[in-house]
Protein backbone atom coordinates (compact mmCIF):
# COMPACT_ATOMS: atom_id res chain seq x y z
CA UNK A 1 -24.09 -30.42 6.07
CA UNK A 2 -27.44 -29.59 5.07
CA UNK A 3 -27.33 -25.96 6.35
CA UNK A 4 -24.11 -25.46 4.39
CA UNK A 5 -25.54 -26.99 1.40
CA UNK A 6 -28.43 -24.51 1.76
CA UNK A 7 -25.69 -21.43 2.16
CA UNK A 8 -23.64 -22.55 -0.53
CA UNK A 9 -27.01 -22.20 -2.79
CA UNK A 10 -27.68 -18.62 -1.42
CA UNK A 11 -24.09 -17.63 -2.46
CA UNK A 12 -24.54 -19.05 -5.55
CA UNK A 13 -27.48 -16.96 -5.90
CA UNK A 14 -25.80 -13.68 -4.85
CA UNK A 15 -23.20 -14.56 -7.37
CA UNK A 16 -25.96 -15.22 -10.40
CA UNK A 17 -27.51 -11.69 -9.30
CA UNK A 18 -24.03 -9.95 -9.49
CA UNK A 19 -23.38 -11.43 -12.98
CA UNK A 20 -26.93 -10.21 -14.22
CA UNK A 21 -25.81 -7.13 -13.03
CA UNK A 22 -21.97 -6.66 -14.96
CA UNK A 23 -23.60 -8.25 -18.14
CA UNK A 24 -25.99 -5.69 -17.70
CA UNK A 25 -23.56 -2.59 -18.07
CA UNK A 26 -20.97 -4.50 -20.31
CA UNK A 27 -18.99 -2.52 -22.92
CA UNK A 28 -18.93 -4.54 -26.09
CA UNK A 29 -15.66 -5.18 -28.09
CA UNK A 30 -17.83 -3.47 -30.73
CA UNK A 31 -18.01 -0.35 -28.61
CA UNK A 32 -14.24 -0.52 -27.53
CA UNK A 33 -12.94 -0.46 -31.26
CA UNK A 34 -15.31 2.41 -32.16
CA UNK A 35 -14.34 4.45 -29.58
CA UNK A 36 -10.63 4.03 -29.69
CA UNK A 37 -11.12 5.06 -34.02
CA UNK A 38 -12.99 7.86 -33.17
CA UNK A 39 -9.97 9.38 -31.87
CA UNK A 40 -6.79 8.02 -32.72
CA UNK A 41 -6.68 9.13 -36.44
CA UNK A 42 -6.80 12.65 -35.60
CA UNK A 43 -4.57 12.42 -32.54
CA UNK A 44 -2.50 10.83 -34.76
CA UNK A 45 -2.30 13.72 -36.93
CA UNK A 46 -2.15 16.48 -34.28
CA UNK A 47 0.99 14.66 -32.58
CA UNK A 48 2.42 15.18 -36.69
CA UNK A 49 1.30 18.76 -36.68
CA UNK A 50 2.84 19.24 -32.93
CA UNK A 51 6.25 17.83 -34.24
CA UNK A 52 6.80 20.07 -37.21
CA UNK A 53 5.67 22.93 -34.94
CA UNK A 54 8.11 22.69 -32.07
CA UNK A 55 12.01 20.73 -32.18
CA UNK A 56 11.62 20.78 -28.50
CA UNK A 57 8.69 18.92 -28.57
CA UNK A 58 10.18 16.81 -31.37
CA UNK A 59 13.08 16.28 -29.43
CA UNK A 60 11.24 15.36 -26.53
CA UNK A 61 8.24 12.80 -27.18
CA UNK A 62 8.57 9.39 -26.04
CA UNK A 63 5.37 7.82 -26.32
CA UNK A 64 1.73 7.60 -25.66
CA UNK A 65 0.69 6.15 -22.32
CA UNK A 66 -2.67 5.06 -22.20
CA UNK A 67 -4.24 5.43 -18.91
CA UNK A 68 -7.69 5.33 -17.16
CA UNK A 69 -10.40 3.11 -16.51
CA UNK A 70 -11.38 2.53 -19.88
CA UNK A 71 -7.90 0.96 -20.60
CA UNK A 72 -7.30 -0.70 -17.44
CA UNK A 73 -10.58 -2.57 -18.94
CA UNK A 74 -12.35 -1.25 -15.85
CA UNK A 75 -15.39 1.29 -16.75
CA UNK A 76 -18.45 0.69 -16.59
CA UNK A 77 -20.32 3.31 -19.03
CA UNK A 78 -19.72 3.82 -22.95
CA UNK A 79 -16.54 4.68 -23.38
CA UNK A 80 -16.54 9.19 -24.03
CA UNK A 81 -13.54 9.80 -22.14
CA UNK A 82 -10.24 8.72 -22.32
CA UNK A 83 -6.87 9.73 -20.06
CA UNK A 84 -3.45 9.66 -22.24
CA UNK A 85 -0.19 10.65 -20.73
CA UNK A 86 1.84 12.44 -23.37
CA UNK A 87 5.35 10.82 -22.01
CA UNK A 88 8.35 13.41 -22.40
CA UNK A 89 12.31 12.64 -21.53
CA UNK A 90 14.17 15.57 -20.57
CA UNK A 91 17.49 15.99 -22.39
CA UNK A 92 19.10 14.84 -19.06
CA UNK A 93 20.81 11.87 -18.22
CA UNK A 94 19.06 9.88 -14.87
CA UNK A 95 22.46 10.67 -13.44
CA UNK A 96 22.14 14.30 -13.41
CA UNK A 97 18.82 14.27 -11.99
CA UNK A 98 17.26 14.04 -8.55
CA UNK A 99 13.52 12.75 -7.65
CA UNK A 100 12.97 14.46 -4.41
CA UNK A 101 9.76 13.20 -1.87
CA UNK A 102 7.87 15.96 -0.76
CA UNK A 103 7.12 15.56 2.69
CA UNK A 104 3.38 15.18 1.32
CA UNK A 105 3.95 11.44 0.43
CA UNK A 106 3.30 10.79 -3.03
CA UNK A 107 4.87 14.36 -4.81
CA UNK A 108 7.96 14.68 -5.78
CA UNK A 109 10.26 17.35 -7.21
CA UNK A 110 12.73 16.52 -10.36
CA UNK A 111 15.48 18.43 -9.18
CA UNK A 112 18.85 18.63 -11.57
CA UNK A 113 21.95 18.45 -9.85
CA UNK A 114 23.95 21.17 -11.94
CA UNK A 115 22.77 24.32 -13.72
CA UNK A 116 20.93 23.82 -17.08
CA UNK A 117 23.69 25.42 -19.20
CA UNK A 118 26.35 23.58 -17.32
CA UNK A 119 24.76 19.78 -18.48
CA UNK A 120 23.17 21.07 -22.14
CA UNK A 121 25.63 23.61 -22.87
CA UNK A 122 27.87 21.77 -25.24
CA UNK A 123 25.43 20.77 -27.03
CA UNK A 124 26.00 23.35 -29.69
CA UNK A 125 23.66 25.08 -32.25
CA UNK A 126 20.69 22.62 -30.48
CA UNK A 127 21.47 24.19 -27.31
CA UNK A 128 20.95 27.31 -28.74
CA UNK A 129 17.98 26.96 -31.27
CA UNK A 130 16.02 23.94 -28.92
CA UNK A 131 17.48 23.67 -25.01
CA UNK A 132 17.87 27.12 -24.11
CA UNK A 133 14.89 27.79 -22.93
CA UNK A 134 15.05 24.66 -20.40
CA UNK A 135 17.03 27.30 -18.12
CA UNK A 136 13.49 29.07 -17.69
CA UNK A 137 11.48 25.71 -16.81
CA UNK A 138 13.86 25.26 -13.27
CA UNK A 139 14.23 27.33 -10.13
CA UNK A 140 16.59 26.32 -7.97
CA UNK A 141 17.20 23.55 -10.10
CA UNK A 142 13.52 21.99 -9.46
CA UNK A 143 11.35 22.01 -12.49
CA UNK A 144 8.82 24.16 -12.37
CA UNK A 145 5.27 22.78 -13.15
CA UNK A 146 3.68 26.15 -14.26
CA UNK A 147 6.62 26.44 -16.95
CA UNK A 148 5.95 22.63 -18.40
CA UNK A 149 1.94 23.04 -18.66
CA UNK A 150 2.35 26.53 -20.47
CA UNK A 151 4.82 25.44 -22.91
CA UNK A 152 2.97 21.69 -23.68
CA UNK A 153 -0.54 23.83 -24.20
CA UNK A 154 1.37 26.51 -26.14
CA UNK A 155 2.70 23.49 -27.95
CA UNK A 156 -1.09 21.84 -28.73
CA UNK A 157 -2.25 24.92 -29.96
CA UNK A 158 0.74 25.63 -32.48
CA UNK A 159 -0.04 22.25 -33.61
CA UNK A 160 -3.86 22.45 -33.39
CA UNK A 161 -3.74 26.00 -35.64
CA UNK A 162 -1.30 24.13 -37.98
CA UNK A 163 -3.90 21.50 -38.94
CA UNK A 164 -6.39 21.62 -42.04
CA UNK A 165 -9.42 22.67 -42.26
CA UNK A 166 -11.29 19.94 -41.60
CA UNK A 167 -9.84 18.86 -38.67
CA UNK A 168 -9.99 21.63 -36.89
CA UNK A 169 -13.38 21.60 -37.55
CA UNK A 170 -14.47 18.32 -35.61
CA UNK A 171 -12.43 19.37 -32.50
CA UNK A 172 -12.60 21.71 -29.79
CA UNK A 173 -9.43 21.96 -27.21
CA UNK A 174 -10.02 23.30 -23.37
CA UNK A 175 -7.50 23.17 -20.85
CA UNK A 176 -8.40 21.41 -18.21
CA UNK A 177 -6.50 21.36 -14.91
CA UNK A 178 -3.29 19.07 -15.72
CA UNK A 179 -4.41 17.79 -18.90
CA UNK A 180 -5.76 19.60 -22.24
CA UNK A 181 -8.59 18.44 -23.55
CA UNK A 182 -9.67 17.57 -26.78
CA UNK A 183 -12.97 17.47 -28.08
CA UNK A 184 -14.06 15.77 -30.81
CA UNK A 185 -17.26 17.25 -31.83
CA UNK A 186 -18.68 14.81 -35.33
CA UNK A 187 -19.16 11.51 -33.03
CA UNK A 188 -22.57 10.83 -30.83
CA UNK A 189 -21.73 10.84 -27.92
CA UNK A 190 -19.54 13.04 -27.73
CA UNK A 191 -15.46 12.07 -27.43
CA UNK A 192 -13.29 13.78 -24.94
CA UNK A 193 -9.74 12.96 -24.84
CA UNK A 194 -7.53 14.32 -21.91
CA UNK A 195 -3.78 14.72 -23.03
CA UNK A 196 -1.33 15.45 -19.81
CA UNK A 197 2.51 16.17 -20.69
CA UNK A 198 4.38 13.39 -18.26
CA UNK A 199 7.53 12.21 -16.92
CA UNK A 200 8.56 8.88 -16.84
CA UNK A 201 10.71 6.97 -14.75
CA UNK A 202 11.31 3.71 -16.50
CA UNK A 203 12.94 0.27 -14.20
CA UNK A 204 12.50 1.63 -10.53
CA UNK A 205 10.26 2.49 -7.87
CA UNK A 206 9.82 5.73 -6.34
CA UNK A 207 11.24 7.09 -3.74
CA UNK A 208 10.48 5.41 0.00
CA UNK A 209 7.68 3.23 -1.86
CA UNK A 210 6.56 0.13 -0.70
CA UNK A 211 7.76 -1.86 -3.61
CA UNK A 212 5.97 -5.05 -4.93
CA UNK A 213 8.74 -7.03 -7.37
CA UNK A 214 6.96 -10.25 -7.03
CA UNK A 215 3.63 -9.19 -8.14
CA UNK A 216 4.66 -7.01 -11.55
CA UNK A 217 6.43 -7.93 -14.21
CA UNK A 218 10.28 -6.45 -14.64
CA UNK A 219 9.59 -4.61 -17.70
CA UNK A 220 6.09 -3.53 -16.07
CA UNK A 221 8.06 -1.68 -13.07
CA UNK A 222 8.27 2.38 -13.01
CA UNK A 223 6.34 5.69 -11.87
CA UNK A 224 5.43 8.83 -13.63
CA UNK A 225 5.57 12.15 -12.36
CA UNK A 226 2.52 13.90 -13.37
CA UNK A 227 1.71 18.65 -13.13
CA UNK A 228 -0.69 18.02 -10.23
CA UNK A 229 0.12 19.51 -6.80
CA UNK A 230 -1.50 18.19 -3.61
CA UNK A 231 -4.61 20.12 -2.64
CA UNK A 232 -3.24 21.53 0.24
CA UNK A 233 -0.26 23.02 -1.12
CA UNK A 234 -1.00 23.74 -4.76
CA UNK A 235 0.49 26.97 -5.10
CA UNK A 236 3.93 25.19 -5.00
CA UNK A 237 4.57 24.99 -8.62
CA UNK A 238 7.86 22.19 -8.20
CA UNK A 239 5.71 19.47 -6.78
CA UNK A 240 4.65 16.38 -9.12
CA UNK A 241 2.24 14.06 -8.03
CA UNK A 242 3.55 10.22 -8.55
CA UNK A 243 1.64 7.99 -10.18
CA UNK A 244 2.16 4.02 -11.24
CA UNK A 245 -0.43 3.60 -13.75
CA UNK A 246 1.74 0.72 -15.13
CA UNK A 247 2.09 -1.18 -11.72
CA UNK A 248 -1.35 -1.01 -11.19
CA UNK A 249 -2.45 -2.14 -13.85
CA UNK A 250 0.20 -5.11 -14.07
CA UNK A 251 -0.91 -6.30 -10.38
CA UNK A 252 -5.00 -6.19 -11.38
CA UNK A 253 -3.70 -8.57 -14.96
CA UNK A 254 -5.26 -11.51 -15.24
CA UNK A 255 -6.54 -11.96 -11.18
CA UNK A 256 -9.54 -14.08 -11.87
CA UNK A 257 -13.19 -11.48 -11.14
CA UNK A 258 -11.11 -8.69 -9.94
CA UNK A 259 -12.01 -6.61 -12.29
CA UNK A 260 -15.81 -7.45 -12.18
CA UNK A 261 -15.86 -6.59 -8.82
CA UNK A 262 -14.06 -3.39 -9.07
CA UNK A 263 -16.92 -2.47 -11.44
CA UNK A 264 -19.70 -3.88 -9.64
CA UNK A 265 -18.57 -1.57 -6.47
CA UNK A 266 -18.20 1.45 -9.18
CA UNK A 267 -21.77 0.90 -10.45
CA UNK A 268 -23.00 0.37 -6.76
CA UNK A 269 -21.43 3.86 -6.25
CA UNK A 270 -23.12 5.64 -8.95
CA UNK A 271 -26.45 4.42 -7.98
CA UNK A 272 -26.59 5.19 -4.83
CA UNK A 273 -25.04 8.72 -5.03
CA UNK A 274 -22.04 8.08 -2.94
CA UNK A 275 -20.08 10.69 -4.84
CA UNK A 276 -17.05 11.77 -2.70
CA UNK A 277 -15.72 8.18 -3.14
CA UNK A 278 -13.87 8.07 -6.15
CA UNK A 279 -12.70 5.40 -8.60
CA UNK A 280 -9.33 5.32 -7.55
CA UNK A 281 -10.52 4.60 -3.72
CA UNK A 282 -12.28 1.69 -5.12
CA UNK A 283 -9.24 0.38 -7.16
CA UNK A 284 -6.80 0.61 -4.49
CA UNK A 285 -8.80 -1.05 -1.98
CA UNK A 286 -9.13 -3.97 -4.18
CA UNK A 287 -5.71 -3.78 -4.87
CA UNK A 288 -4.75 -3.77 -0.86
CA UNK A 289 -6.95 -6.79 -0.32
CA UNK A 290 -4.74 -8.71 -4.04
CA UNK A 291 -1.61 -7.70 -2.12
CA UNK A 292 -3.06 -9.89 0.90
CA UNK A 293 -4.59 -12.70 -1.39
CA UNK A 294 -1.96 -13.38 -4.09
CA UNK A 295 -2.69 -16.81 -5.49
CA UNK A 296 -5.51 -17.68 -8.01
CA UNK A 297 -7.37 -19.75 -6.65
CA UNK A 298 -8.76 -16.94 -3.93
CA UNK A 299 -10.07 -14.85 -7.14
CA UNK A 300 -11.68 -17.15 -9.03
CA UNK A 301 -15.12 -16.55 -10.69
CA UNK A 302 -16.99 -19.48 -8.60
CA UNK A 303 -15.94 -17.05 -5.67
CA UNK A 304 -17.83 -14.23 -6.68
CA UNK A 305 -20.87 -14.03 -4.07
CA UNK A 306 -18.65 -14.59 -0.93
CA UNK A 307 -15.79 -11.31 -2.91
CA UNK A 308 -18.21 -9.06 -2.65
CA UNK A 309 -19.76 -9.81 1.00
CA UNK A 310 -15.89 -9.39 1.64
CA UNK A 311 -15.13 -6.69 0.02
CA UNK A 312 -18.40 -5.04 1.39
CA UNK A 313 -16.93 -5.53 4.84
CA UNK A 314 -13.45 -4.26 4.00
CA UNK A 315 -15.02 -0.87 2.72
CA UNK A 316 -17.73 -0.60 5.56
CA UNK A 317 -14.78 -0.74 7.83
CA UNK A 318 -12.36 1.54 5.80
CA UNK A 319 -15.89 4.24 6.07
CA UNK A 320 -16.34 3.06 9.72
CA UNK A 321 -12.16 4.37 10.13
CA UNK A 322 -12.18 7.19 7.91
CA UNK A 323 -9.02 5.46 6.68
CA UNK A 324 -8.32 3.98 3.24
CA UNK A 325 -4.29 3.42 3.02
CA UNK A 326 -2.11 3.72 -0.50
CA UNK A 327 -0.57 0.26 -0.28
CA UNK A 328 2.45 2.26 -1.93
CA UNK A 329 2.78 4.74 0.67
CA UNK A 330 0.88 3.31 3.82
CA UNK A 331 1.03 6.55 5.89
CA UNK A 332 -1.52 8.13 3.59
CA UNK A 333 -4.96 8.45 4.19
CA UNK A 334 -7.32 8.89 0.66
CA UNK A 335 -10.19 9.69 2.66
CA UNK A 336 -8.17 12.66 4.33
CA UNK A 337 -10.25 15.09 2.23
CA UNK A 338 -13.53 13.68 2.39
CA UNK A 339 -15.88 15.53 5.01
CA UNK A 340 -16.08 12.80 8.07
CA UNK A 341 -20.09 13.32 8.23
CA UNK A 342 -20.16 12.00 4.57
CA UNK A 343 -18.43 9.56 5.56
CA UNK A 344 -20.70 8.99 8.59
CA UNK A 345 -23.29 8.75 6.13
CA UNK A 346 -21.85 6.70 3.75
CA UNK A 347 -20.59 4.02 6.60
CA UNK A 348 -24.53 3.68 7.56
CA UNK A 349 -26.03 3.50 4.40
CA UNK A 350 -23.20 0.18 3.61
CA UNK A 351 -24.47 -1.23 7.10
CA UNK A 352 -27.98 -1.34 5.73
CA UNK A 353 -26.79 -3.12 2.29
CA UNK A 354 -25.07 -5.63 4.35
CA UNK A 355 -27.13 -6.34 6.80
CA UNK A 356 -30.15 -6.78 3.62
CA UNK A 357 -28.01 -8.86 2.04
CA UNK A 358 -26.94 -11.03 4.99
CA UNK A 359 -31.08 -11.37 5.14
CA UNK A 360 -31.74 -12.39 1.70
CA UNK A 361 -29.01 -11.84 -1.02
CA UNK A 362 -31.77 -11.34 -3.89
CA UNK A 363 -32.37 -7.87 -2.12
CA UNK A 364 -28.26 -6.65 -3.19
CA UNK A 365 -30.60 -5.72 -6.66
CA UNK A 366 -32.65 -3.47 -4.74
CA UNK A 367 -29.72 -1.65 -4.49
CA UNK A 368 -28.84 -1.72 -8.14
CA UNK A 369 -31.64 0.26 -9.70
CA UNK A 370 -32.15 3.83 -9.34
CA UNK A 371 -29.06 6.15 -9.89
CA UNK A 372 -28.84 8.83 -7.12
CA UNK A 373 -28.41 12.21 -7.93
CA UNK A 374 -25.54 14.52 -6.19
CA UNK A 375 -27.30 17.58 -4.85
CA UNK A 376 -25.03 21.23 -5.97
CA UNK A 377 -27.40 23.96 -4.90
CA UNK A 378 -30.21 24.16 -6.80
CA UNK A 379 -29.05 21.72 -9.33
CA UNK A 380 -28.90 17.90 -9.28
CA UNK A 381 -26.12 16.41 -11.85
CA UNK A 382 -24.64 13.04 -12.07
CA UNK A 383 -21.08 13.41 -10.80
CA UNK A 384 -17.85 12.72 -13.13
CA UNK A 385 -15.50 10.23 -11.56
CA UNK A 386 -11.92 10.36 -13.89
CA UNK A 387 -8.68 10.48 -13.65
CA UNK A 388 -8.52 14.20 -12.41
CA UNK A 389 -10.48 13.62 -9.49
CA UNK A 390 -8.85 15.68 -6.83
CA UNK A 391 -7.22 12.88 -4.00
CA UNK A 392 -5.52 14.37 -1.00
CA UNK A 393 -2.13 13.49 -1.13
């Protein structure tokens, strides 16, 4: 009894060192609000601007889809960058339209079943002054991902040269791979905001996905398809990578210190350098493990100390394999891409943390304190981890 007592005071300690360590690199409510001002107004207004400037676009826009770390309530720096999905509906009816797997797991093609003019052609003088040029998005009746990108930038900057003055003058635009960036240039730090034309698929799962009904909410369920191909095929412009930013999120809601232990692995990360493993690797892992411990009491906050021993373990193991799975499609492999010496490297350098910590939990701050630099040549630069990471599938 008295040897657990003592163990149950050495977790306790581990878990009062962990806390020290998320207060630490908390984001205030303060900070959140700020941030989110910064930007909104004059997305607000460019989303007018885009509007007046296209009837396609007009037409088109569904909503705003906020996405990324920051609103999944998970980063762990001052929030600078923020991930939107601009969500756009197709004048097609789900009927007339076909998501096609890829045989890389996790793309997909929207394929029509019939010929542009055949479904849109009666639709009279909006056929000819807004749908028309659909027929040019599609070959072979698969959207073409090339086509979408070029018309939604070509759309931004309409809108962007349509605006005053003084808007214009407090942001900068880039593209940058899927998305289009916007800079907003009169805030310290600096704001980027990363808009990415999307497709949603609202009330079902995709297709040949592990599904998860009793963990999300009805309303919660659906997948986007999103202009990304898969690295190893992405001069196929048909191929949309699928994403279920909603889902996600929904499972992660309210699941006791999930969350603070998703960010205490992403600040472990940054410190010590390991930069090939991204923020999505972390997520899903933790996700995995909520899939195999759905019930409360497992999550809860007391439980903190022994979590992270565990989920230290989990991701040794996961290095140890060169394996982390997508719970949504199990076949794939997120570590597919990442060079297996790295991995090597990164599998002995968790065996040392653990084994420290097994010795005296007070050492897991050791770990904690100086941020590792990623070596690029000549250079040394802390390493970006967002939502256009490049992931193998």
């Amino acid at each position: 009894m008295a040897s657990a007592d003592v163990q149950g005071s050495k977790k306790s300690l581990l878990s009062k060192h962990l806390k020290q360590i998320t207060d630490k690199n908390h984001i205030t409510e303060q900070s959140r609000k700020a941030a989110v001002k910064r930007y909104k107004d004059v997305l607000d207004r460019l989303l007018e601007s885009m509007k007046r400037v296209d009837e396609l676009f007009k037409d088109m826009y569904q909503r705003l889809l906020y996405v990324g770390s920051y609103f999944d309530g998970l980063r762990v720096t001052e929030p600078t960058e923020f991930d939107i999905d601009v969500i756009l509906k197709l004048p097609f009816q789900r009927s007339e339209v076909e998501v096609v797997l890829s045989k890389h797991q996790g793309y997909a093609e929207y394929k029509l079943k019939d010929e542009v003019a055949k479904l849109l052609g009666n639709k009279g003088e909006k056929w000819e002054k807004v749908y028309q040029q659909l027929v040019k998005w599609f070959e072979n009746g698969k959207l073409s991902r090339k086509a979408l990108q070029g018309w939604f930038h070509s759309v931004i900057t309409r809108g962007y040269d349509a605006l005053t003055p003084e808007d214009k003058q407090i942001i900068k635009m880039k593209k940058s791979g899927p998305a289009f960036t916007l800079q907003l240039l009169d805030t310290q730090p600096q704001v980027d905001v990363d808009l990415v034309p999307t497709l949603e698929f609202k009330g079902e799962w995709p297709p040949k996905a592990k599904t998860f009904d009793n963990m999300v909410t009805k309303e919660k369920v659906g997948f986007l398809l999103i202009p990304k191909p898969p690295r190893k095929e992405e001069t196929n412009q048909t191929l949309f990578r699928i994403a279920l930013s909603e889902v996600e999120k929904d499972i992660l809601r309210n699941k006791g210190c999930i969350k603070e232990l998703i960010k205490l692995f992403k600040i472990l990360r940054d410190k010590q350098g390991w930069s090939k493993i991204a923020s999505y690797h972390i997520k899903m892992m933790f996700v995995s493990e909520l899939v195999k411990h759905n019930n409360a009491t497992y999550w809860e906050e007391k439980n903190l100390g022994d979590l992270f021993i565990t989920m230290l373990d989990l991701f040794h193991k996961a290095l140890e394999q060169k394996k982390l799975q997508l719970i949504f499609y199990p076949t794939l492999n997120l570590f597919e891409d990442i060079n297996p010496d790295t991995l090597g490297n990164y599998t002995g350098r968790v065996a040392a943390l653990i084994k420290d910590i097994e010795k005296d939990y007070a050492l897991v701050m050791r770990y904690y304190r100086n941020i590792k630099k990623q070596r690029t040549g000549k250079k040394r630069k802390l390493v970006k981890y967002g939502r256009n990471v490049k992931l193998p599938w």
